[in-house]
N, C-alpha and C. Protein backbone atom coordinates (compact mmCIF):
# COMPACT_ATOMS: atom_id res chain seq x y z
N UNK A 1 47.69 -52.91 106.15
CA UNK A 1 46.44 -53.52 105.73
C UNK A 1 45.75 -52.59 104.74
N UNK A 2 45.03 -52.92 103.87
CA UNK A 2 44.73 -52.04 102.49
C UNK A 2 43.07 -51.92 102.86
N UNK A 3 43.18 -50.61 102.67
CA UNK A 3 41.73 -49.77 103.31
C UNK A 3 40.95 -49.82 101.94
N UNK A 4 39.61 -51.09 102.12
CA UNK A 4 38.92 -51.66 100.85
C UNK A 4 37.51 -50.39 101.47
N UNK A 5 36.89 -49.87 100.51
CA UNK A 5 35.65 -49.83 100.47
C UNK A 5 34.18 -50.04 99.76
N UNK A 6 33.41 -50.55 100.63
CA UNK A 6 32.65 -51.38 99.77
C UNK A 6 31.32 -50.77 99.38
N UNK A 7 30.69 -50.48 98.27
CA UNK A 7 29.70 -49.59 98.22
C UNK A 7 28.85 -50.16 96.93
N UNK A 8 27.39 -50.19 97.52
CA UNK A 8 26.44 -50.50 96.86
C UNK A 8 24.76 -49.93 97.15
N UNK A 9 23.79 -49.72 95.87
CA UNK A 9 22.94 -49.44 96.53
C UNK A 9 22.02 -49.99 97.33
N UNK A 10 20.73 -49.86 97.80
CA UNK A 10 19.86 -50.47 98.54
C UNK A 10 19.23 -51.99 98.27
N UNK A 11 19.08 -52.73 98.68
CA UNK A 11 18.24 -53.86 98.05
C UNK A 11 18.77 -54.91 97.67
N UNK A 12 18.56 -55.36 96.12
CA UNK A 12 19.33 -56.46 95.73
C UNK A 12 20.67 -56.57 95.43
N UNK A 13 21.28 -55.25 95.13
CA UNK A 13 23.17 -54.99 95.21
C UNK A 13 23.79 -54.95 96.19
N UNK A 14 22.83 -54.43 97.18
CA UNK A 14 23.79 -54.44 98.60
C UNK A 14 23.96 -55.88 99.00
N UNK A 15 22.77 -56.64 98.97
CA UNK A 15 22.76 -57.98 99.38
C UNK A 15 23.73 -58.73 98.51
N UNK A 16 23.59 -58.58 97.39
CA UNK A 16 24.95 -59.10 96.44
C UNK A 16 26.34 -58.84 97.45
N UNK A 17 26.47 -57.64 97.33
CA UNK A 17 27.58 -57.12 98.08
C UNK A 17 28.40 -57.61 99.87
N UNK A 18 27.01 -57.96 100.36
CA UNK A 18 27.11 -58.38 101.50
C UNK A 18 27.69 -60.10 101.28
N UNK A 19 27.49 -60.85 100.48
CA UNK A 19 28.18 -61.99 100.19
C UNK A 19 29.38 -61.89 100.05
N UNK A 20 30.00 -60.54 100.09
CA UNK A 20 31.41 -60.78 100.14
C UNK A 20 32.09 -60.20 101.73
N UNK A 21 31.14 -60.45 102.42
CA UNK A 21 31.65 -59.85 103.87
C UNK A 21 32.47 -60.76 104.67
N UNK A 22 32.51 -62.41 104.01
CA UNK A 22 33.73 -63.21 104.52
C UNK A 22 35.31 -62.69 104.60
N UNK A 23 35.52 -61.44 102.98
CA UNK A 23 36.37 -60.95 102.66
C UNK A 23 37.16 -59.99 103.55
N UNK A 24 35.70 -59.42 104.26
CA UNK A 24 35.88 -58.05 105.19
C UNK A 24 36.83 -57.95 106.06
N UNK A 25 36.81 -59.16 106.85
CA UNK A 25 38.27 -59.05 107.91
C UNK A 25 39.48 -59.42 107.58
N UNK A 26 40.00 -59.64 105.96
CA UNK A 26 41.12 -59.36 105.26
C UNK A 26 41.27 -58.00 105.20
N UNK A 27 40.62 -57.00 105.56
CA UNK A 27 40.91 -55.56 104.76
C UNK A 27 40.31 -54.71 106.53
N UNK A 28 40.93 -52.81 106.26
CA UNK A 28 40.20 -52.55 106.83
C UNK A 28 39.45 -51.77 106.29
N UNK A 29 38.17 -52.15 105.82
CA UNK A 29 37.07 -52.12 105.07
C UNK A 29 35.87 -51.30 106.10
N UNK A 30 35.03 -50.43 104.75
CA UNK A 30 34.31 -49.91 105.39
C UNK A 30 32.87 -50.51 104.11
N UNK A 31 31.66 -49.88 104.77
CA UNK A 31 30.57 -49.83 104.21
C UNK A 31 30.19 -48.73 103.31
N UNK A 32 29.59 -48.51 102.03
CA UNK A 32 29.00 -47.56 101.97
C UNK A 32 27.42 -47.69 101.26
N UNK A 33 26.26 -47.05 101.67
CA UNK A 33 24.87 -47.61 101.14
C UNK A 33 24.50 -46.65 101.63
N UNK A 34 23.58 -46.77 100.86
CA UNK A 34 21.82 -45.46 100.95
C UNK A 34 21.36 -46.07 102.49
N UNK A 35 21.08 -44.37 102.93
CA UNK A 35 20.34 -44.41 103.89
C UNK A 35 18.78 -44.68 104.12
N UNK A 36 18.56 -46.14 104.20
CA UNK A 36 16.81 -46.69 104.09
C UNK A 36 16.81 -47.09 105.72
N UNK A 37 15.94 -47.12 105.95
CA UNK A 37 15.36 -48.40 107.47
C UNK A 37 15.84 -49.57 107.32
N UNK A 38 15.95 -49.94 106.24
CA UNK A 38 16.00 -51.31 106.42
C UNK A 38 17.79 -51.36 106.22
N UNK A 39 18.71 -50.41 105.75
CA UNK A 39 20.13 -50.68 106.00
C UNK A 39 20.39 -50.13 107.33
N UNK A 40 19.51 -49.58 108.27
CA UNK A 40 20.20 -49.42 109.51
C UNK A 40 20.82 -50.19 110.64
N UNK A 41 20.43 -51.49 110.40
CA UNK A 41 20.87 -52.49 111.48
C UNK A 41 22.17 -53.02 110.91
N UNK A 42 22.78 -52.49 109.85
CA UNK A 42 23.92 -52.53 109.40
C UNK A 42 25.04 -52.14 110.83
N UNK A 43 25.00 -51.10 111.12
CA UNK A 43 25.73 -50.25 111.79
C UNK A 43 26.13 -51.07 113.13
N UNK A 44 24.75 -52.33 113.55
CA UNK A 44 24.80 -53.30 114.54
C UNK A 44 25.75 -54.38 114.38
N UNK A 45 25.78 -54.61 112.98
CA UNK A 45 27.14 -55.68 112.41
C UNK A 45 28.26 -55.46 112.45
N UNK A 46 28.11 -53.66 112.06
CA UNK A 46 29.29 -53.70 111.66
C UNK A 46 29.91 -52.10 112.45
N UNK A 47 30.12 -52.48 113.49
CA UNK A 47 30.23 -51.24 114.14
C UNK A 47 31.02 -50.09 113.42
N UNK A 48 31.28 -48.79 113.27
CA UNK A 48 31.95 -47.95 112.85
C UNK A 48 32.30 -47.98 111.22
N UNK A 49 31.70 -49.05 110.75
CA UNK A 49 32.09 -49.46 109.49
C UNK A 49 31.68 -48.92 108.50
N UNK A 50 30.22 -48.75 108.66
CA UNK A 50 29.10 -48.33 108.07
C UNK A 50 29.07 -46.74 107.37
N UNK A 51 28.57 -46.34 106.54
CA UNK A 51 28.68 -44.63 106.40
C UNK A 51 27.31 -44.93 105.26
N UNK A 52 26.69 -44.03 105.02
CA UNK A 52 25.48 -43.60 104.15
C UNK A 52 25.63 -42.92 103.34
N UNK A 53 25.03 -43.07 102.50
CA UNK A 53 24.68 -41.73 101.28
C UNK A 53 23.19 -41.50 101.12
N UNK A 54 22.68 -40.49 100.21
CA UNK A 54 20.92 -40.31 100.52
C UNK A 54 20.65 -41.39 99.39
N UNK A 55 19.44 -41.59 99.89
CA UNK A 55 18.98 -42.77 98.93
C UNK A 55 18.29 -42.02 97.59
N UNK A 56 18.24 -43.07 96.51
CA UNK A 56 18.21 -42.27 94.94
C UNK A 56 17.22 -42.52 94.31
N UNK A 57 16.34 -43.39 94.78
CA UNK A 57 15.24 -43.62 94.04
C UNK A 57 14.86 -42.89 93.17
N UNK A 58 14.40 -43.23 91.60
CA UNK A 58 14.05 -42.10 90.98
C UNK A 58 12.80 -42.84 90.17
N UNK A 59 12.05 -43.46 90.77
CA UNK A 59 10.81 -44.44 90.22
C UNK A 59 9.68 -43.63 89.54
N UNK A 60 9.61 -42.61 90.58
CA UNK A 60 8.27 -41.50 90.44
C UNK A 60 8.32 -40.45 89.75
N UNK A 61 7.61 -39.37 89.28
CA UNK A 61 7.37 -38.01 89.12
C UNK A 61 8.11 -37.21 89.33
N UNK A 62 7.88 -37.61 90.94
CA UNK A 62 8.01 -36.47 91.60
C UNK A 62 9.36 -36.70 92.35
N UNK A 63 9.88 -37.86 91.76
CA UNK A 63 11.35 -38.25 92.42
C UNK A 63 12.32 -38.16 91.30
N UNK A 64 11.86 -38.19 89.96
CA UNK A 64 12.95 -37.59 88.89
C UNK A 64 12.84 -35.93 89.25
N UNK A 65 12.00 -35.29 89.71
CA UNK A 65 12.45 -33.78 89.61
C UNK A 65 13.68 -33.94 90.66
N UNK A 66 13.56 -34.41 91.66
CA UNK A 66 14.38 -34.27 93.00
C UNK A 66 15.82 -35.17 92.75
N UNK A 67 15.69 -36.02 91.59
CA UNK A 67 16.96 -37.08 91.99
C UNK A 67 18.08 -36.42 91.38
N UNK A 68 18.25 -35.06 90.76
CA UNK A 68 19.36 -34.32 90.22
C UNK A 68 19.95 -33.49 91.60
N UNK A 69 18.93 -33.09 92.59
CA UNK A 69 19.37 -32.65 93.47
C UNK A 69 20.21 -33.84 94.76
N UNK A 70 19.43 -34.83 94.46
CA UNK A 70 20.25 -36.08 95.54
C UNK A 70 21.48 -36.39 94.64
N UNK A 71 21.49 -36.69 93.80
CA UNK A 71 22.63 -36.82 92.91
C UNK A 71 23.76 -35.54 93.47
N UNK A 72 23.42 -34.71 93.36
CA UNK A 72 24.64 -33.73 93.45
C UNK A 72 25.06 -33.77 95.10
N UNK A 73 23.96 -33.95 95.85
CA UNK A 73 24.13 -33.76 97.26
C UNK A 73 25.45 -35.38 97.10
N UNK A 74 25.14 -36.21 96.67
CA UNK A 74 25.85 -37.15 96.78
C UNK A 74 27.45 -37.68 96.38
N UNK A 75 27.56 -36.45 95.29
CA UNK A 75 28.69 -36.19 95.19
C UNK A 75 29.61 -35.25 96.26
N UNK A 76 28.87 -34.63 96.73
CA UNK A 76 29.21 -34.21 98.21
C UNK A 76 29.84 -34.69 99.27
N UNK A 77 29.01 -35.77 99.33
CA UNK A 77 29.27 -37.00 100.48
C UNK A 77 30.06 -37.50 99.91
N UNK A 78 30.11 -37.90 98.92
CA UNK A 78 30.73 -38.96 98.29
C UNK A 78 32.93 -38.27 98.25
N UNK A 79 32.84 -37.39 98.24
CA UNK A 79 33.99 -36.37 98.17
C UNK A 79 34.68 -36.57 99.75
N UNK A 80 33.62 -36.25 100.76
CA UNK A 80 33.77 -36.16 101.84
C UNK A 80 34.37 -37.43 102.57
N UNK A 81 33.31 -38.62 101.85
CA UNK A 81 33.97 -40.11 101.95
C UNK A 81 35.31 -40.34 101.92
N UNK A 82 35.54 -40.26 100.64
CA UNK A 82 36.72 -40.60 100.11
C UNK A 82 37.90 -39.89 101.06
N UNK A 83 37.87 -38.44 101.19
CA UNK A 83 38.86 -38.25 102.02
C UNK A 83 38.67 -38.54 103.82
N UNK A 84 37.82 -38.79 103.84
CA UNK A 84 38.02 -39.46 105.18
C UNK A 84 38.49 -40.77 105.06
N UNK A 85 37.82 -41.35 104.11
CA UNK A 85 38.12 -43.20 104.18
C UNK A 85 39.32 -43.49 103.80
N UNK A 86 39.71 -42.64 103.16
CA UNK A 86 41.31 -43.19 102.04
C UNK A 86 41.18 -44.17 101.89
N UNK A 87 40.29 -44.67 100.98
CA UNK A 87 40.07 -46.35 100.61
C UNK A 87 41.69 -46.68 99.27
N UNK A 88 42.09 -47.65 99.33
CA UNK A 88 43.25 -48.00 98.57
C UNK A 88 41.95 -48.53 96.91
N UNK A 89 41.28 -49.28 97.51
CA UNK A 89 40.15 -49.84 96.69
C UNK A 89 38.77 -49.65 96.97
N UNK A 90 37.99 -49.38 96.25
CA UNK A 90 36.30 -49.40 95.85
C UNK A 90 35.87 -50.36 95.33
N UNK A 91 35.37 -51.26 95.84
CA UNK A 91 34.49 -52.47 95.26
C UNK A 91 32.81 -52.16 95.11
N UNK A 92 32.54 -52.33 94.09
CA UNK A 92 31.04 -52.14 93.79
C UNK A 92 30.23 -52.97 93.41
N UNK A 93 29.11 -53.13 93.46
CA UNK A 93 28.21 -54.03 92.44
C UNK A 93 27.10 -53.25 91.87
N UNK A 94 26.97 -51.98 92.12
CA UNK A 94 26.07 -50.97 91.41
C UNK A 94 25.25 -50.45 92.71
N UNK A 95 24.63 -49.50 92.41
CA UNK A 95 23.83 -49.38 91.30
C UNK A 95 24.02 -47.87 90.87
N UNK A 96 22.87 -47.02 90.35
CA UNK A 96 22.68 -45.45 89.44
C UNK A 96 23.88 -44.49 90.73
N UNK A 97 23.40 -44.70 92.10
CA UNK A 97 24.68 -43.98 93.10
C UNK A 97 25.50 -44.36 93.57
N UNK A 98 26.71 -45.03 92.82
CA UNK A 98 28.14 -45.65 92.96
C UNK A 98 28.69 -44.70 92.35
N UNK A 99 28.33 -43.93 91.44
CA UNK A 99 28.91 -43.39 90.10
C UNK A 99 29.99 -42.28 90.34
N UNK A 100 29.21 -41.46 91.20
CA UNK A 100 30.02 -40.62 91.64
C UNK A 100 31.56 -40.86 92.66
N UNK A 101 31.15 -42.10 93.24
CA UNK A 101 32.39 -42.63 94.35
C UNK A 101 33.20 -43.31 93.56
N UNK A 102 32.57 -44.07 92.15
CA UNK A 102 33.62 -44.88 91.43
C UNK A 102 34.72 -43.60 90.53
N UNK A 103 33.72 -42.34 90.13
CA UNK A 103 34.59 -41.01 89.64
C UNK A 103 35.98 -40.58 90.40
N UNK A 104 35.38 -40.68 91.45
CA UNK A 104 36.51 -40.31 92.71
C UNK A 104 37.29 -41.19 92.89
N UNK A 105 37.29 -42.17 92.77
CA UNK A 105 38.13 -43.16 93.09
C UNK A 105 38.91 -43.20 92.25
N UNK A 106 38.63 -42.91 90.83
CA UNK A 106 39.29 -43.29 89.56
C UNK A 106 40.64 -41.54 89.78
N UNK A 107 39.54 -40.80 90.11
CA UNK A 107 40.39 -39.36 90.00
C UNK A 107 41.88 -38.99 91.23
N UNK A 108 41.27 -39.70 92.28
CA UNK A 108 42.36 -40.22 93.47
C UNK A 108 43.29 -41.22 92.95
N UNK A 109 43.03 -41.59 91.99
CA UNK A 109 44.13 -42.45 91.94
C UNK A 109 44.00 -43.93 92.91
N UNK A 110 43.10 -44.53 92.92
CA UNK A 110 42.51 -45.91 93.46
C UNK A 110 42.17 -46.76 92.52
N UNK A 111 41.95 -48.06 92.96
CA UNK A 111 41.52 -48.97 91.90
C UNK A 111 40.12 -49.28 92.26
N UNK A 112 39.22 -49.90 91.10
CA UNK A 112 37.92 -49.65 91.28
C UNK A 112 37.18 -51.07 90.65
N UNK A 113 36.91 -52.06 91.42
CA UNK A 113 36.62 -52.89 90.57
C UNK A 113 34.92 -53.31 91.03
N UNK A 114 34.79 -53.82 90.05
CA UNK A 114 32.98 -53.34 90.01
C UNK A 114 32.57 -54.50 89.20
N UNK A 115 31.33 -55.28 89.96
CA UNK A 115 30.47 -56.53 89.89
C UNK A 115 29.14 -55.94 89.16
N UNK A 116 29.44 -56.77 88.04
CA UNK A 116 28.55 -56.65 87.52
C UNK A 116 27.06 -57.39 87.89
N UNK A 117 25.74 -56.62 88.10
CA UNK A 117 24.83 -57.63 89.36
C UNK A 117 24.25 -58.93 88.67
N UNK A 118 24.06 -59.64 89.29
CA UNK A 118 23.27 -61.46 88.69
C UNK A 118 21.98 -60.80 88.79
N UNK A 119 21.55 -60.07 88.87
CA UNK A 119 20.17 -59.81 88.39
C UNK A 119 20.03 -60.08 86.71
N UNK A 120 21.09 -59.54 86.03
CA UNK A 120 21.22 -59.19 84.30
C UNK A 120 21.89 -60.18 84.15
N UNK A 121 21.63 -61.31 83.37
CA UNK A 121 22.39 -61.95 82.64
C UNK A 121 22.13 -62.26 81.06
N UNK A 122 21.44 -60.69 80.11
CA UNK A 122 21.01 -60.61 78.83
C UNK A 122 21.44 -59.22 78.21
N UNK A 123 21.66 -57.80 79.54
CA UNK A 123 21.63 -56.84 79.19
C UNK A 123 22.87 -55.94 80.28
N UNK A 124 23.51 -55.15 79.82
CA UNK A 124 24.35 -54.34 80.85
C UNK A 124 23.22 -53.40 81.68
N UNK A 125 23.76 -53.17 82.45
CA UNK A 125 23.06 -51.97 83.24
C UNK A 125 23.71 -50.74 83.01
N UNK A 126 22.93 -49.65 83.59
CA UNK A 126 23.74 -48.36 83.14
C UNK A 126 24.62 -48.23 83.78
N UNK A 127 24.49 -48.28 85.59
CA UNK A 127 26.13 -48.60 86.12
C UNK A 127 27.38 -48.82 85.44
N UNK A 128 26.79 -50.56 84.95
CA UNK A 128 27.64 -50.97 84.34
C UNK A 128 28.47 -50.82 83.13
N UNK A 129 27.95 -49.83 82.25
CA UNK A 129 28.13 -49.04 81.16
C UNK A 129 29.06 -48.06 81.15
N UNK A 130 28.52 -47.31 82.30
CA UNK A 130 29.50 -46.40 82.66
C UNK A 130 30.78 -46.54 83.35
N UNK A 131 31.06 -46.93 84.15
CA UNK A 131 31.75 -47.91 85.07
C UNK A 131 33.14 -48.55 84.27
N UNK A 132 32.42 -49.71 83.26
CA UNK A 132 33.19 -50.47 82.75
C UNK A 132 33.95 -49.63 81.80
N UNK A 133 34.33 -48.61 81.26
CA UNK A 133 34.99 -48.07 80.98
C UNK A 133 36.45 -47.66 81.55
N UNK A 134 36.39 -47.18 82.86
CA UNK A 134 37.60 -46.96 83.65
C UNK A 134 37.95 -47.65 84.81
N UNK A 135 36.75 -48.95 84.84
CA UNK A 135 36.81 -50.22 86.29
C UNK A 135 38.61 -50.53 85.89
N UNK A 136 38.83 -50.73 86.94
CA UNK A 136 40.56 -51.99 87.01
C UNK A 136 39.89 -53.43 86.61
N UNK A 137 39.38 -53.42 87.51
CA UNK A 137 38.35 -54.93 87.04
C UNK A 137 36.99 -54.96 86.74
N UNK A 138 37.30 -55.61 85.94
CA UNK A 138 35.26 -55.84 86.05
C UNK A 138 34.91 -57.04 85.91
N UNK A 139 33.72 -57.17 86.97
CA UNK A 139 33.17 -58.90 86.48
C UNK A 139 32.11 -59.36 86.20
N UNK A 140 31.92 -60.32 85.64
CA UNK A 140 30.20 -60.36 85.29
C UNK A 140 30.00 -62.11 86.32
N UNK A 141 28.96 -61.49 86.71
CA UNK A 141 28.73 -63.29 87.22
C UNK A 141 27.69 -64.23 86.33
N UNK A 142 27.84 -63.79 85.00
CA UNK A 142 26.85 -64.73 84.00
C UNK A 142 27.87 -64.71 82.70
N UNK A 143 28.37 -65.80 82.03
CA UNK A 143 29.13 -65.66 80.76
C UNK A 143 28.60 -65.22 79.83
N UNK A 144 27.48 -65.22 79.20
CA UNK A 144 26.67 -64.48 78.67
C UNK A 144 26.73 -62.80 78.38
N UNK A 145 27.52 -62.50 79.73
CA UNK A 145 27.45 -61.38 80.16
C UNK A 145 29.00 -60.36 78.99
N UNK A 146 30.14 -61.52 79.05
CA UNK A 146 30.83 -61.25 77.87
C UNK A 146 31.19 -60.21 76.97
N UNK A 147 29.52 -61.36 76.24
CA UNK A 147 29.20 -60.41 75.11
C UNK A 147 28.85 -59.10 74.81
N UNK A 148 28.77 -58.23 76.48
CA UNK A 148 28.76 -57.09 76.48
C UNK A 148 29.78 -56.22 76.78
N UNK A 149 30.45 -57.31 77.56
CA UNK A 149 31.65 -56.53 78.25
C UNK A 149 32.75 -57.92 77.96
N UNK A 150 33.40 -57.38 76.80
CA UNK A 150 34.40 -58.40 76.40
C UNK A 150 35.77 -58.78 77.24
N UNK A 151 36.33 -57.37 77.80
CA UNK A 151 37.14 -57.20 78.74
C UNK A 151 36.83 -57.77 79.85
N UNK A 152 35.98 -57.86 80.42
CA UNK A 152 35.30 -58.42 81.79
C UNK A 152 36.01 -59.67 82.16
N UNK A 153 35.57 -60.00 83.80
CA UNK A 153 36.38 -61.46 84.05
C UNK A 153 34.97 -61.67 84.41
N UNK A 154 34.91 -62.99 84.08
CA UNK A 154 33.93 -64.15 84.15
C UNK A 154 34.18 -64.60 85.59
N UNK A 155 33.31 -64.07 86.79
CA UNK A 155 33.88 -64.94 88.25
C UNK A 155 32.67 -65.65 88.98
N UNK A 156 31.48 -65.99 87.85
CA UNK A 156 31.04 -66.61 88.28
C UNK A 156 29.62 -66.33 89.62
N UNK A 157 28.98 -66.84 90.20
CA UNK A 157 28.02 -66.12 90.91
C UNK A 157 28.75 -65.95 92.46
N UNK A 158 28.60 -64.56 92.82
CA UNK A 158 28.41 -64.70 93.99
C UNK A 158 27.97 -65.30 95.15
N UNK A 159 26.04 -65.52 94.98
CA UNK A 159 25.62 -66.51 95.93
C UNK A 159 26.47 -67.77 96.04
C-alpha cells in the first residue's frame, strides 16, 4: 500500500485538503498541518495519523521578525517527518509552510503533486510559484488558472 502524505496549512487549504479524505483509506496516509486549536480534534478522526508543524503566520510585525525562525524550525520537523513517514507521495494544496516538505520530497526522491487552492482563480500564489516548478503534478481547480500554469491539469473543483 503506498504511504501518501497529506499536508496543508491551517484554514482554508487544510479544509480544501480534507475533501480529499474519501481518498484516505486507499493509502496509508498520514496528516500533516500547523499546530492551531482548532486542528486539534484532527487527531480524534484520525487517530495516529495526524503530525504538526509550528504554525507560520506572518500577518504582523512582530510575526515577520519571528517567521524566519519558524520557518527554519520547520524544516526541522519537516526532515524529521519525512524520515519517519517514508511517504511514497506528498499531496499538497499550499500554503507559505509546505515548501520545505515539498523540497524534501522532491530531494528523497518522491513525487509531489500539489493543488493549486480555489481560493485564486485570477492569480498564482507563491506556493504555487514555487512548487510548480518541480510538482509531478499540478492542478488548478479554475481553467483560468492555465494561463499561469500552462503545464497544469485542469481537475476541476474540489468541493
Amino acid at each position: 500500500m503506498k504511504k501518501v502524505m497529506f499536508i496543508a496549512s491551517t484554514g482554508g487549504h487544510l479544509n480544501e485538503l480534507l475533501q480529499l479524505s474519501p481518498c484516505f483509506k486507499k493509502y496509508d496516509y498520514s496528516i500533516v498541518t500547523e499546530k492551531t486549536k482548532s486542528n486539534m480534534s484532527l487527531r480524534d478522526k484520525h487517530p495516529g495519523k495526524v503530525h504538526y508543524i509550528i504554525s507560520g503566520t506572518y500577518t504582523t510585525f512582530k510575526a515577520k521578525l519571528i517567521y524566519p525562525f519558524k520557518l527554519f524550525a520547520n524544516c526541522w520537523i519537516s526532515l524529521y517527518l519525512m524520515l519517519k513517514i517514508r511517504p511514497d507521495v506528498v499531496v499538497t494544496t499550499g500554503s507559505h509552510n509546505v515548501g520545505p516538505m515539498c523540497c524534501l520530497a522532491k530531494i528523497f526522491g518522491k513525487k509531489v503533486i500539489f493543488i493549486e487552492t480555489f481560493a485564486n482563480n485570477s492569480s498564482p500564489t507563491k506556493a504555487g510559484r514555487l512548487i510548480y516548478k518541480f510538482a509531478d503534478h499540478f492542478i488548478v481547480q479554475w481553467e483560468s488558472m492555465l494561463e499561469h500554469y500552462p503545464d497544469a491539469i485542469y481537475g476541476g473543483w474540489i468541493y
